[in-house]
C-alpha atoms as a PDB file:
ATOM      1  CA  UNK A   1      55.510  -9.620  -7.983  1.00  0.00           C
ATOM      2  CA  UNK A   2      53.408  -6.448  -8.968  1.00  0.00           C
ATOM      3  CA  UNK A   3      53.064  -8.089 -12.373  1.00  0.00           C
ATOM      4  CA  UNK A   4      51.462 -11.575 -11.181  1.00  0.00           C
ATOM      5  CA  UNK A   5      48.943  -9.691  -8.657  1.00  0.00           C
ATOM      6  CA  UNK A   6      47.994  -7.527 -11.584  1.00  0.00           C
ATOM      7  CA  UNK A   7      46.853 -10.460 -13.354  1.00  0.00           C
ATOM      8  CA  UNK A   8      45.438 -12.347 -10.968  1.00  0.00           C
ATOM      9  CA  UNK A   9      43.172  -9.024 -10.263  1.00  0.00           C
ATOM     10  CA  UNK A  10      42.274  -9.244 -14.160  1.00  0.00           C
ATOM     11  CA  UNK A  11      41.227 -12.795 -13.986  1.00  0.00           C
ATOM     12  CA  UNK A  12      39.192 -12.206 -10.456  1.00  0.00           C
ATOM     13  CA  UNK A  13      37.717  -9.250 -12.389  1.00  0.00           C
ATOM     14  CA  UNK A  14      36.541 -11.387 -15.439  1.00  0.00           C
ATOM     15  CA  UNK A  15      34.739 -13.936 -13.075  1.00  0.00           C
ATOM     16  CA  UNK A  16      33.306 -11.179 -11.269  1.00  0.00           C
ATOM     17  CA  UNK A  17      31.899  -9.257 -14.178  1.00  0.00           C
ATOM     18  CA  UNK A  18      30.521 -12.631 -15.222  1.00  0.00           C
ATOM     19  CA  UNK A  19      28.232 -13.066 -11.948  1.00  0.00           C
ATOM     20  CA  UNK A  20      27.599  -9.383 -11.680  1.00  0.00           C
ATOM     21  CA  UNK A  21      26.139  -9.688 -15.468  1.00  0.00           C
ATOM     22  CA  UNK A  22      24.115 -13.181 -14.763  1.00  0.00           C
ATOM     23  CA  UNK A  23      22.581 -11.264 -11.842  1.00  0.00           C
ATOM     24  CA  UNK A  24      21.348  -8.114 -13.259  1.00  0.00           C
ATOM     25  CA  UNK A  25      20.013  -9.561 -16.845  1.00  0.00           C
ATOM     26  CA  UNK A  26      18.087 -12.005 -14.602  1.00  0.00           C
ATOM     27  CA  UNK A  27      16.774  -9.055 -12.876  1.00  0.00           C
ATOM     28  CA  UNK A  28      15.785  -8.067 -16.300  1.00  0.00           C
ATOM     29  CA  UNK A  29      14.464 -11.344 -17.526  1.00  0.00           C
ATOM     30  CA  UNK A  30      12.337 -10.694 -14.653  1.00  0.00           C
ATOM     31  CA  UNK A  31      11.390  -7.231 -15.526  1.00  0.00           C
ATOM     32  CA  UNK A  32      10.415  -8.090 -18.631  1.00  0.00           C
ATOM     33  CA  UNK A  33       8.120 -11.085 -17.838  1.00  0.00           C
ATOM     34  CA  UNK A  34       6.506  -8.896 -15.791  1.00  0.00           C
ATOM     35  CA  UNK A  35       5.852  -6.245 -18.209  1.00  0.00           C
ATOM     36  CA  UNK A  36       4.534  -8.809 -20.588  1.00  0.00           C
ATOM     37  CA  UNK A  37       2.149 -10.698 -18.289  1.00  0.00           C
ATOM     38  CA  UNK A  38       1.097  -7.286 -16.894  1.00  0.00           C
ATOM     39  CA  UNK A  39      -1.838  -6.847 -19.363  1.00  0.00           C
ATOM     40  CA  UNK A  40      -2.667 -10.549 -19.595  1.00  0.00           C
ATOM     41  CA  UNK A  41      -3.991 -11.622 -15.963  1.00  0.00           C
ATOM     42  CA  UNK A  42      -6.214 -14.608 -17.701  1.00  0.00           C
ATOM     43  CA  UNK A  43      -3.876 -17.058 -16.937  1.00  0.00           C
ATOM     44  CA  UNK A  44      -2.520 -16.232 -13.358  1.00  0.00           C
ATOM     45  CA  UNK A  45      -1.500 -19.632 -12.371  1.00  0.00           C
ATOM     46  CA  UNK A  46       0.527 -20.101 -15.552  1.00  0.00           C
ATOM     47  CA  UNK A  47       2.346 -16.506 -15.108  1.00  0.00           C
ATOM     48  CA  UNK A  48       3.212 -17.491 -12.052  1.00  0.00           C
ATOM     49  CA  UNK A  49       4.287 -20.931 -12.513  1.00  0.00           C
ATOM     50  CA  UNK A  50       7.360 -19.570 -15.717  1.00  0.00           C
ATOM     51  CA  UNK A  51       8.184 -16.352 -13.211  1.00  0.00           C
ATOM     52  CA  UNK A  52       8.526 -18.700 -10.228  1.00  0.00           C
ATOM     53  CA  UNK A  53      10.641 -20.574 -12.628  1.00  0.00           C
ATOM     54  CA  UNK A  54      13.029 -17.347 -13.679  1.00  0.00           C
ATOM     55  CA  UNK A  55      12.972 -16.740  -9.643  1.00  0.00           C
ATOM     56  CA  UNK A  56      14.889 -20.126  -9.320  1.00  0.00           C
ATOM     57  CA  UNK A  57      17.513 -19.571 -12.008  1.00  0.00           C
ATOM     58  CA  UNK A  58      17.871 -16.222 -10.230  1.00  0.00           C
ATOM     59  CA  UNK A  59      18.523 -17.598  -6.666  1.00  0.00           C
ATOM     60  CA  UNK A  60      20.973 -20.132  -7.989  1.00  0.00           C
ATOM     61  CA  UNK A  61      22.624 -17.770  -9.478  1.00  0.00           C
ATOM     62  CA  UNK A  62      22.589 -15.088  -6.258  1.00  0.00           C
ATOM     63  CA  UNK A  63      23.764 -18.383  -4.203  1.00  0.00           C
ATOM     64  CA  UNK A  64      26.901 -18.922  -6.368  1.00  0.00           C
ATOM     65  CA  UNK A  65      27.461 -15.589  -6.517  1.00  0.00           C
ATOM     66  CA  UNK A  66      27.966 -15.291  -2.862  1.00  0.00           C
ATOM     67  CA  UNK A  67      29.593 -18.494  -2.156  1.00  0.00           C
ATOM     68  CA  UNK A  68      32.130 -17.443  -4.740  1.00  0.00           C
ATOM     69  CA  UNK A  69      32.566 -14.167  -2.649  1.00  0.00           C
ATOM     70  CA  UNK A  70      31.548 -12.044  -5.303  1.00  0.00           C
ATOM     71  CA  UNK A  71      28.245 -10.133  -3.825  1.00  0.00           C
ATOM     72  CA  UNK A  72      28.180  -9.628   0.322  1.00  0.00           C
ATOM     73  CA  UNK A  73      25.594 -12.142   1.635  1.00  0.00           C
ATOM     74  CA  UNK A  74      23.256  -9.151   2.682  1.00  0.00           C
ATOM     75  CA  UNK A  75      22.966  -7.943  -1.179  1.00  0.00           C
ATOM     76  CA  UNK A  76      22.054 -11.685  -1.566  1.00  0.00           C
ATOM     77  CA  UNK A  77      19.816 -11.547   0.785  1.00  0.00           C
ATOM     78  CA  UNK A  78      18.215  -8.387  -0.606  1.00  0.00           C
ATOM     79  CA  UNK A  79      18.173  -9.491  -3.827  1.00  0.00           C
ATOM     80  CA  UNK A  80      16.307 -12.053  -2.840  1.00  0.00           C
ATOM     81  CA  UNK A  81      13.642  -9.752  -0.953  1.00  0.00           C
ATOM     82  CA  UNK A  82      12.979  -8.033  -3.804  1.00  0.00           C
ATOM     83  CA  UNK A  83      12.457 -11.669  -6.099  1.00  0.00           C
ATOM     84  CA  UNK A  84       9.761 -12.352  -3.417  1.00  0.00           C
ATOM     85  CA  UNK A  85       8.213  -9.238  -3.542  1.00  0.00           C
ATOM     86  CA  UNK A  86       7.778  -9.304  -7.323  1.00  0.00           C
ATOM     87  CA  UNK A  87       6.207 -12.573  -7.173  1.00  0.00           C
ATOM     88  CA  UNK A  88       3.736 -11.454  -4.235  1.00  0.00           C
ATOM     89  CA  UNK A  89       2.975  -8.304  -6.516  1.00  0.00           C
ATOM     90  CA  UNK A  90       1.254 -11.000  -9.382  1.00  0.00           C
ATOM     91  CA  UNK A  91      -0.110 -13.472  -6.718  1.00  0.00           C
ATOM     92  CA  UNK A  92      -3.515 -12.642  -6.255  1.00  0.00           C
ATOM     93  CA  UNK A  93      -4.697 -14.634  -3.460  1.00  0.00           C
ATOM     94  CA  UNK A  94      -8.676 -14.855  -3.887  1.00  0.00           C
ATOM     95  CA  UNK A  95      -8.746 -18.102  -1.998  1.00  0.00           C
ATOM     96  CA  UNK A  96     -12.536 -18.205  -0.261  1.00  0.00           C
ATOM     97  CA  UNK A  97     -12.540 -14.516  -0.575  1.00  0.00           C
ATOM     98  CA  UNK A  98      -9.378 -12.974   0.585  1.00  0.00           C
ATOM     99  CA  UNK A  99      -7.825 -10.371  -1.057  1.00  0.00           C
ATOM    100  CA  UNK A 100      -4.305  -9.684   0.022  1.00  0.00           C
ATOM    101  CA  UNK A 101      -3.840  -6.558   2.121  1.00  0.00           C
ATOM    102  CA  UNK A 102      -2.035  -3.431  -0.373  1.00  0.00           C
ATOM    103  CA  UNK A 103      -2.267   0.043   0.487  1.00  0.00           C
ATOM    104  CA  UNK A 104      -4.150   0.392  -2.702  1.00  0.00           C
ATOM    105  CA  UNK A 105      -6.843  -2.161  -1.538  1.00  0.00           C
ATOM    106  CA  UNK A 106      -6.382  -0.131   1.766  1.00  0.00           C
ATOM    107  CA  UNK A 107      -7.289   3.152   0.316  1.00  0.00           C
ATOM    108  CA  UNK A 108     -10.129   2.396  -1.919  1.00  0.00           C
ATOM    109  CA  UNK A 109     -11.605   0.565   1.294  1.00  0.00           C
ATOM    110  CA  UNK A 110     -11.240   3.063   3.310  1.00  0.00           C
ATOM    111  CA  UNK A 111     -12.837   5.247   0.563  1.00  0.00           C
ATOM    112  CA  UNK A 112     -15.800   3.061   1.075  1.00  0.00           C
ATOM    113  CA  UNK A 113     -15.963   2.952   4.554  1.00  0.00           C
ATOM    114  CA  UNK A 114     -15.709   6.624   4.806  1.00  0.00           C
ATOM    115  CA  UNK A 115     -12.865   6.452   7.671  1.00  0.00           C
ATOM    116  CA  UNK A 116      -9.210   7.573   7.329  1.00  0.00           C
ATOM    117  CA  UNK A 117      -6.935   4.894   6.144  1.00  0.00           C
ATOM    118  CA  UNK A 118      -4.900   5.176   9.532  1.00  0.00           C
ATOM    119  CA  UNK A 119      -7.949   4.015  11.682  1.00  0.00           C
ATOM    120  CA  UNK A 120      -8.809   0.908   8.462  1.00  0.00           C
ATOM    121  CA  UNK A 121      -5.069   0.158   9.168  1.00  0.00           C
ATOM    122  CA  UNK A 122      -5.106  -0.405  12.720  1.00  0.00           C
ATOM    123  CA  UNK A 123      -8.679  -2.483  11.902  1.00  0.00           C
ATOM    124  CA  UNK A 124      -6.714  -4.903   9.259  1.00  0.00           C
ATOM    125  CA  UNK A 125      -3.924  -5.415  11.920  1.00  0.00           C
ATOM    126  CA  UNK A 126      -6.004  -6.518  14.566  1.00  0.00           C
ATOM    127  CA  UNK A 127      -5.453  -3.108  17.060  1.00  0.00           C
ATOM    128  CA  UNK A 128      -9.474  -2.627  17.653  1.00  0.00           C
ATOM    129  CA  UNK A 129      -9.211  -1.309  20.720  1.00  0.00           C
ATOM    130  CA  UNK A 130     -10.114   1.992  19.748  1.00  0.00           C
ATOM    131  CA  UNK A 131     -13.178   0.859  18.342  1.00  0.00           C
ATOM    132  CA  UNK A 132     -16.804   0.104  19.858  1.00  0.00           C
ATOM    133  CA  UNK A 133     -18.563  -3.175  18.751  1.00  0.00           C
ATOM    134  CA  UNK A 134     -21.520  -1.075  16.969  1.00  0.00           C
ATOM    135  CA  UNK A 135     -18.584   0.893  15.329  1.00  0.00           C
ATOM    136  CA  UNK A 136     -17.300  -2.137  13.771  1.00  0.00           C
ATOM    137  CA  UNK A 137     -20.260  -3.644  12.812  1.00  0.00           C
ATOM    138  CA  UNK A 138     -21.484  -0.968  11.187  1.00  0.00           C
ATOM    139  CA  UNK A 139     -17.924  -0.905   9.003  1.00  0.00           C
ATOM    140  CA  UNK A 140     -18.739  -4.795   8.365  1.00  0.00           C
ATOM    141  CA  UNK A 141     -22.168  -3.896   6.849  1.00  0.00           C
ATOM    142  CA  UNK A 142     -20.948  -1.114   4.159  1.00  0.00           C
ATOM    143  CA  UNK A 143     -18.262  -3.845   3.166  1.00  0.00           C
ATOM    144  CA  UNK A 144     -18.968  -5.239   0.119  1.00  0.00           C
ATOM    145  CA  UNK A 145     -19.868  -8.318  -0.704  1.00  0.00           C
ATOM    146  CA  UNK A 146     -16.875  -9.487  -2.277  1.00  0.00           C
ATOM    147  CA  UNK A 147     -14.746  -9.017   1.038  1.00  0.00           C
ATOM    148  CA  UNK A 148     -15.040 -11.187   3.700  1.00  0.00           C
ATOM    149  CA  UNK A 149     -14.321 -10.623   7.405  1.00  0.00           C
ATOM    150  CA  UNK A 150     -12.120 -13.518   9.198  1.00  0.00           C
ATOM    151  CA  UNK A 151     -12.081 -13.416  13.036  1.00  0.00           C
ATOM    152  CA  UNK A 152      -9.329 -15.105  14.660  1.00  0.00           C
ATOM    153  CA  UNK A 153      -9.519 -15.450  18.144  1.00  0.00           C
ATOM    154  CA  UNK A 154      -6.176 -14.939  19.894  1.00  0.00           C
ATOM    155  CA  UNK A 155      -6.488 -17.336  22.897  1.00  0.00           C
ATOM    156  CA  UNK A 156      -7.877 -20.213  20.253  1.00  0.00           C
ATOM    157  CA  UNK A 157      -4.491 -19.373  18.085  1.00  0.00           C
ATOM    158  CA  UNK A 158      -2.432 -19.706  21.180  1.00  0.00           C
ATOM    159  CA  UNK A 159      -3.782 -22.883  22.522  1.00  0.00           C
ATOM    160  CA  UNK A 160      -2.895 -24.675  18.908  1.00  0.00           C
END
């Protein structure tokens, strides 16, 4: 009896290995293409077109894993977290202007601006209460030009 559960343990081992492996060298596939494309930002589009690709294969693989009972479905789900965030990390969204919001872009802003990056924060989030109308404006005219301001007006957002 001791015997036959010993082997079955070998053979659930095996398949487990197998997944394990899959998972982590597509982490590193993924590493890698990133490494690579790092210096050449040319052609974003295609970068992200063979990484969203590698982020597919990836996910299959994380689903199987976790149907299979291998990985907990929370790893799977983190796993998956951290796929997304390496593809927002080479998406540069420049679409009519907008930048996305890092603390990097944060800092050098706030640089800029000449206001701490706590008070820039509370700005990008919308929390302007804090702030008078000639403060803000005055902010909006040492922005540079290629930033743009978009004002969304919470009762308009509601009513859609």
């Amino acid at each position: 009896m001791v015997i036959k559960e010993a082997e079955k343990n070998k053979v659930k081992q095996a398949r487990n290995r197998k997944y394990k492996t899959l998972i982590k060298n597509q982490f590193k596939k993924i590493e890698v293409y990133l490494q690579k494309q790092k210096g050449n930002e040319s052609a974003v589009s295609v970068q992200q077109k063979g990484l969203e690709n590698l982020i597919a294969e990836t996910q299959k693989v994380l689903d199987k894993a976790k149907n299979k009972k291998i990985i907990h479905p929370r790893k799977r789900d983190r796993k998956k977290r951290q796929l997304y965030n390496s593809l927002n990390k080479l998406r540069v969204t420049k679409e009519k202007g907008r930048a996305m919001i890092t603390p990097k872009l944060i800092k050098r802003l706030a640089e800029k601006l000449a206001i701490s990056e706590e008070e820039l924060y509370d700005i990008c989030r919308g929390k302007i209460n804090d702030f008078s109308l000639s403060r803000l404006m005055s902010y909006l005219e040492k922005l540079p030009l290629e930033y743009e301001l978009l004002v969304i007006d919470k009762q308009q957002r509601e009513s859609k």
